[in-house]
Protein backbone atom coordinates (compact mmCIF):
# COMPACT_ATOMS: atom_id res chain seq x y z
CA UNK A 1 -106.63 164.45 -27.72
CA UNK A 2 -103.93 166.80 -28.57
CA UNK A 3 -103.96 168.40 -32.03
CA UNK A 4 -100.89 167.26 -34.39
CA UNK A 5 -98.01 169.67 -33.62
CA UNK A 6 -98.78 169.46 -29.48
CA UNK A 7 -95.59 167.36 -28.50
CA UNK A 8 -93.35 169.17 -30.98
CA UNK A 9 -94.69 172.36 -29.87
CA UNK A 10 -94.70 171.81 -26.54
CA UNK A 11 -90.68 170.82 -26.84
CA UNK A 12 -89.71 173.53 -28.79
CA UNK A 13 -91.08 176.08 -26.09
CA UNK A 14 -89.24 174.43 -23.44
CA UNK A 15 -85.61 175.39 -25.15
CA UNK A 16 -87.23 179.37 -25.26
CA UNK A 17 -87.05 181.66 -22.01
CA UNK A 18 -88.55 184.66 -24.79
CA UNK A 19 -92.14 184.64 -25.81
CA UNK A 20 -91.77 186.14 -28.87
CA UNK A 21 -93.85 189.18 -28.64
CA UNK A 22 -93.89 191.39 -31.69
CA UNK A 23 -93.85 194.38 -28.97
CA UNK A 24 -92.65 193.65 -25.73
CA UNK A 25 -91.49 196.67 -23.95
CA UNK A 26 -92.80 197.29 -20.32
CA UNK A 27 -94.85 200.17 -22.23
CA UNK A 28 -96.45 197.33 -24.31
CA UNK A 29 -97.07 195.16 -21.87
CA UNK A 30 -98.59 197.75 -19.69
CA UNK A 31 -100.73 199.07 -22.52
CA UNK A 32 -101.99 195.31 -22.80
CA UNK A 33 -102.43 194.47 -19.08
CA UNK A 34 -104.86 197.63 -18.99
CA UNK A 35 -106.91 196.90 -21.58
CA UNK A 36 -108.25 194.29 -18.80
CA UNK A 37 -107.77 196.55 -15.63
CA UNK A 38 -111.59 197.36 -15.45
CA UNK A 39 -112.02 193.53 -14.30
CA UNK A 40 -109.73 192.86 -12.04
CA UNK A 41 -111.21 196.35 -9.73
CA UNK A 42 -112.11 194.54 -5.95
CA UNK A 43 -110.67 190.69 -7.17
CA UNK A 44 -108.44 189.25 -4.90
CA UNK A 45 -107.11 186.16 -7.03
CA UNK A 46 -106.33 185.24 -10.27
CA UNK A 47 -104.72 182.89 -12.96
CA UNK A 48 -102.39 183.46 -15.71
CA UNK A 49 -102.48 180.29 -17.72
CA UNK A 50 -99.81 180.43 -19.41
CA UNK A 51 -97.67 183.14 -18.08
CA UNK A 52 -94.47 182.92 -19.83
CA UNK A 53 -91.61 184.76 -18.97
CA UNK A 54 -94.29 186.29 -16.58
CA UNK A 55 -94.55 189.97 -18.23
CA UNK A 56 -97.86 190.59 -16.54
CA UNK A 57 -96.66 189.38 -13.28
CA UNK A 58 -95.41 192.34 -11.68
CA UNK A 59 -98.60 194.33 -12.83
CA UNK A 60 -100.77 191.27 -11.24
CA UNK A 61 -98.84 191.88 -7.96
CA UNK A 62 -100.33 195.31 -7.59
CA UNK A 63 -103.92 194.31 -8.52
CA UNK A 64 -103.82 190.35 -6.40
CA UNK A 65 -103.20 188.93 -3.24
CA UNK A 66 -103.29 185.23 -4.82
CA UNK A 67 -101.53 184.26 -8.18
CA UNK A 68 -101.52 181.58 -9.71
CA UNK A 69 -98.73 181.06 -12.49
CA UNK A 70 -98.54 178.05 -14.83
CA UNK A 71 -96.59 177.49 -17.86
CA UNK A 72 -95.38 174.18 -19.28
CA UNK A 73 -91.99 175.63 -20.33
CA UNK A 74 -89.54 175.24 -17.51
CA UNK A 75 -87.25 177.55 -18.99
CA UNK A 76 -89.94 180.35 -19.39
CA UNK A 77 -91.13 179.51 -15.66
CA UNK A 78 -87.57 179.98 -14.83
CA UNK A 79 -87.22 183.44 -16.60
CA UNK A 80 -90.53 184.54 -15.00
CA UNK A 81 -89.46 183.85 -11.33
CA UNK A 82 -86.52 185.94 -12.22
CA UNK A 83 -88.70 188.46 -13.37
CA UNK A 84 -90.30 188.99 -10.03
CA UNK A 85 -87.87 187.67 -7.24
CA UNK A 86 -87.27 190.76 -5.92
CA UNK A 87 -90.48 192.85 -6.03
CA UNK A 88 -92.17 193.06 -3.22
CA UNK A 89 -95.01 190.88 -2.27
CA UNK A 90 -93.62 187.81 -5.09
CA UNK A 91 -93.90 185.00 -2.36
CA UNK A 92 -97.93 185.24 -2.91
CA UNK A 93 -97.43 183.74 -6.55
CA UNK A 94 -97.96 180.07 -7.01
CA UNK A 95 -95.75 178.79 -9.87
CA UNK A 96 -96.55 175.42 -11.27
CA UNK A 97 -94.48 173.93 -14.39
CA UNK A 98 -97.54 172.36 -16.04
CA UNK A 99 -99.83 172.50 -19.17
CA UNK A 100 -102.80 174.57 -18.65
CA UNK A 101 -104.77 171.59 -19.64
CA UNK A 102 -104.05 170.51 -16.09
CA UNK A 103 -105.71 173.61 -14.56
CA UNK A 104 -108.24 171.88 -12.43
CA UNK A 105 -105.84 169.75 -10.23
CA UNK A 106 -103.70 172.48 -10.30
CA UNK A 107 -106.02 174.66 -8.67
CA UNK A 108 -108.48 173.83 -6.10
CA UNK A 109 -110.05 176.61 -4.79
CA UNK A 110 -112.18 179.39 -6.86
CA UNK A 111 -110.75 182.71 -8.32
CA UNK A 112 -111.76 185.57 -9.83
CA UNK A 113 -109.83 186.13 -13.19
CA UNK A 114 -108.48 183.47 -15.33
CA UNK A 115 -106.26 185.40 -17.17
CA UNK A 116 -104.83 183.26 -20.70
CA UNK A 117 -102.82 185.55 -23.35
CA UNK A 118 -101.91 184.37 -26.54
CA UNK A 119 -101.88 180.39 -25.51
CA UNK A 120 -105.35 179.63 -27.38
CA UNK A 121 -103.68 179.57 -30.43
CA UNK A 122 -102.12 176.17 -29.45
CA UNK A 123 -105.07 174.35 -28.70
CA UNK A 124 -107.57 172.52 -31.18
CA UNK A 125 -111.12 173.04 -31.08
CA UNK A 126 -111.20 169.99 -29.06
CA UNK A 127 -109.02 170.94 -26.38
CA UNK A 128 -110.67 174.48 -26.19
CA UNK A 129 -113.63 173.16 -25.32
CA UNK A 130 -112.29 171.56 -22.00
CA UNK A 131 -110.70 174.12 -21.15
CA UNK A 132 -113.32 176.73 -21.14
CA UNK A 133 -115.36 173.85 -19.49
CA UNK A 134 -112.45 173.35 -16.54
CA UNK A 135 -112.06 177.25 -16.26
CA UNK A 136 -115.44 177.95 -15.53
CA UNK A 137 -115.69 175.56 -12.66
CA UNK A 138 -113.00 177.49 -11.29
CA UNK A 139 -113.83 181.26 -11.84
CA UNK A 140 -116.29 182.06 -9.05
CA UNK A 141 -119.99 183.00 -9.49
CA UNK A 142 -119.01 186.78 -10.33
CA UNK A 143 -115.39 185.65 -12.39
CA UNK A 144 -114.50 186.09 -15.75
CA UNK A 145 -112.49 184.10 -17.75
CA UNK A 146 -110.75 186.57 -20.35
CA UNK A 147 -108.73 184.28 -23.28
CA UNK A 148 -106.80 187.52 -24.77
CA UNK A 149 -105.37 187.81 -28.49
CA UNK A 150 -106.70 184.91 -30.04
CA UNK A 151 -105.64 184.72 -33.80
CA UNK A 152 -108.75 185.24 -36.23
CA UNK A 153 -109.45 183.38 -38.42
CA UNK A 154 -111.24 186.24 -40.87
CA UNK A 155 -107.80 188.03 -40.62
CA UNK A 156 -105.35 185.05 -41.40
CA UNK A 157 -105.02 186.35 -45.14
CA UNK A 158 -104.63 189.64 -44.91
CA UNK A 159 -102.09 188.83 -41.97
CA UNK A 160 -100.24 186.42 -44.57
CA UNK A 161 -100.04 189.37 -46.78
CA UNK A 162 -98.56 191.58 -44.76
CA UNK A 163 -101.64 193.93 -44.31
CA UNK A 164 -100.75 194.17 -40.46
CA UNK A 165 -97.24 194.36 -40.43
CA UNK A 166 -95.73 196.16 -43.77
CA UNK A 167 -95.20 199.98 -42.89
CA UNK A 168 -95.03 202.58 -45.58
CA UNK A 169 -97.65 200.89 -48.16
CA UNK A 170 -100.79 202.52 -48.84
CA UNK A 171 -103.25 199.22 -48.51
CA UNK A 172 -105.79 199.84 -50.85
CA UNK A 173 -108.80 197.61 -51.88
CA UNK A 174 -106.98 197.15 -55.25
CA UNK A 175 -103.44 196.20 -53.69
CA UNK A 176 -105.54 193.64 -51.43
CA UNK A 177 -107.18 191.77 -53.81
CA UNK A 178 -103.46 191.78 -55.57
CA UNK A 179 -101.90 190.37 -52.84
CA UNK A 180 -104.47 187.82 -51.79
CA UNK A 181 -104.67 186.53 -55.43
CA UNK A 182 -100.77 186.40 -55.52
CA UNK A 183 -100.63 184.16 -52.04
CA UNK A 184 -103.49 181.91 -52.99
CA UNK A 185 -101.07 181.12 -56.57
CA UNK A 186 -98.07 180.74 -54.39
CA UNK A 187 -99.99 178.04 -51.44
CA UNK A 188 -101.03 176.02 -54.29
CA UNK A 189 -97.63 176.15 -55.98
CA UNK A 190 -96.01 174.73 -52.85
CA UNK A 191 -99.05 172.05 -52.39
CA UNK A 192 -98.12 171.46 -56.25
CA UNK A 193 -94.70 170.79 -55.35
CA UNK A 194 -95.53 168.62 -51.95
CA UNK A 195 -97.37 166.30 -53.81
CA UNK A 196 -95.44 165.53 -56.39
CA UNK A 197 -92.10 164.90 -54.66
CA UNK A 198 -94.41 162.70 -52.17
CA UNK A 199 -96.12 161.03 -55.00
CA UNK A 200 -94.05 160.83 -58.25
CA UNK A 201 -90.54 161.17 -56.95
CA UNK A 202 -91.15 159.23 -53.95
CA UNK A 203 -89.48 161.63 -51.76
CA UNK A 204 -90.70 161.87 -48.12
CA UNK A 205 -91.74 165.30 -47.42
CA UNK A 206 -90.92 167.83 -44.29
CA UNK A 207 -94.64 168.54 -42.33
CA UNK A 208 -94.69 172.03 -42.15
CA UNK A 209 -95.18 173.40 -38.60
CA UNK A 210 -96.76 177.07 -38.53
CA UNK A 211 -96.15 178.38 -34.79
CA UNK A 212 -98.83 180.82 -35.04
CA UNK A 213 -101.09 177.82 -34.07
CA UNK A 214 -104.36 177.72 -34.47
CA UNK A 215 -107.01 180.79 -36.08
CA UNK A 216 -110.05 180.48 -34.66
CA UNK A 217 -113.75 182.18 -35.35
CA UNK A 218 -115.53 184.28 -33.31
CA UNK A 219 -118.44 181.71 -33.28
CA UNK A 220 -116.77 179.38 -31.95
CA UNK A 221 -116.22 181.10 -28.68
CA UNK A 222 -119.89 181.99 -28.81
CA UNK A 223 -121.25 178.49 -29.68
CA UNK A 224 -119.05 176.96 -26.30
CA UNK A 225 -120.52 179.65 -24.49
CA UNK A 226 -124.05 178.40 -25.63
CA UNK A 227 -123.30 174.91 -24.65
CA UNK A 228 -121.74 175.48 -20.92
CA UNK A 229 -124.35 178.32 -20.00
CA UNK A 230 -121.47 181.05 -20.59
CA UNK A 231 -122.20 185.00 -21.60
CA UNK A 232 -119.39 185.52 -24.04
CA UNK A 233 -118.29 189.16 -24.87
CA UNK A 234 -116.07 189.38 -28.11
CA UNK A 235 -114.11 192.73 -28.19
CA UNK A 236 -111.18 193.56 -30.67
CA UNK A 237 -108.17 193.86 -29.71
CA UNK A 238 -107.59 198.44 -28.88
CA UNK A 239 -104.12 198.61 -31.10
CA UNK A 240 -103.64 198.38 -34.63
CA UNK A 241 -100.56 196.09 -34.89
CA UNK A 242 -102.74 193.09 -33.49
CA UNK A 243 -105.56 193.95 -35.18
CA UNK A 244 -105.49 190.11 -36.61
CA UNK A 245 -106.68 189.24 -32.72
CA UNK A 246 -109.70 189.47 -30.58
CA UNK A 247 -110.24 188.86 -26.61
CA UNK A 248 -113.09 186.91 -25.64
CA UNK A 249 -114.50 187.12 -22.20
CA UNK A 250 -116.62 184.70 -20.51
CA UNK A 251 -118.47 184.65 -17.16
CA UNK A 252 -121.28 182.84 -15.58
CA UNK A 253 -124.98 183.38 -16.65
């Protein structure tokens, strides 16, 4: 079962050939790809489910002999064989147009990473679940499966506030508690207004679709882990502007 926004989602990514980063210059993306480099030392193959306009491709190339590179969006697929045609060793990544819910019959043999950053956010708790449960029938005895920047759910407020984002305010406790109480008066104002143009003016109302996705808790991650035999390591994410996420990495007991 897909959760509510899936198909709409899923449509409006395959117009975009941009992921939308709030940093994406090759120094970002390097800075990100390293905060993983101490698991891919000695691996030979890995997945990025959900690569995008492939940013972390041509870092992969240096660390992989096998890649695997699936992304639903044709367009983004598109922009991420671009990305790489001409650097040298390319023809050893496997591109598949596909949703990463897909990832078993996409990929038959074992590898060592299964790399997935910033695509949990579009999948329900449902959904998750299988996921992690296909992934770690395909990560090898010694693999990890690392699901990078995950939106958390203990941050979504302050993130709504602006606590992450806003430069040049001073963020104390006091302002916080401002803020928060001004955004909770604001949601219900708009729920206020929803309901009575649904109900009392019999208007039909727009379904608001937030493409941050879904916020998940760190318990979560830990409770699937239980459940399919998984260690899970929670770490936060190293730099300050996506300090709203967390990487979770999972591997074999």
């Amino acid at each position: 079962m897909k959760n509510d926004n899936y198909d709409l989602l899923k449509n409006w990514w395959n117009t975009k050939d941009n992921p939308l980063h709030a940093h994406k210059t090759d120094e970002w993306f390097q800075k990100y790809y390293n905060e993983f480099k101490e698991h891919f030392l000695n691996k030979n193959s890995i997945i990025d489910a959900g690569c995008g306009s492939g940013e972390f491709l041509d870092y992969m190339l240096k660390d992989f002999n096998i890649i695997y590179a699936i992304d639903y969006s044709a367009t983004m697929l598109q922009k991420a064989q671009e990305r790489v045609r001409e650097v040298k060793g390319s023809d050893q990544i496997r591109f598949s147009c596909a949703d990463i819910m897909e990832i078993d019959n996409l990929v038959k043999e074992p590898v060592d990473i299964i790399f997935s950053n910033g695509v949990i956010q579009y999948l329900g708790a449902r959904d998750l679940n299988i996921f992690i449960e296909k992934c770690s029938k395909l990560i090898k005895p010694d693999g990890v499966l690392i699901i990078a920047n995950v939106l958390d759910y203990n941050s979504k407020a302050l993130y709504e506030i602006g606590y992450f984002h806003t430069e040049g305010i001073a963020w104390s406790s006091k302002r916080i508690v401002i803020e928060l109480i001004k955004k909770r008066w604001l949601v219900r104002k708009g729920a206020l207004i929803q309901f009575l143009k649904a109900n009392l003016l019999k208007k039909k109302t727009k379904k608001s679709i937030d493409l941050m996705g879904y916020w998940h808790n760190r318990s979560s991650f830990k409770e699937i882990a239980e459940m399919q035999s998984l260690n899970c390591e929670i770490i936060n994410s190293k730099y300050p502007p996506y300090g709203y996420r967390f990487h979770v990495l999972l591997k074999h007991s």
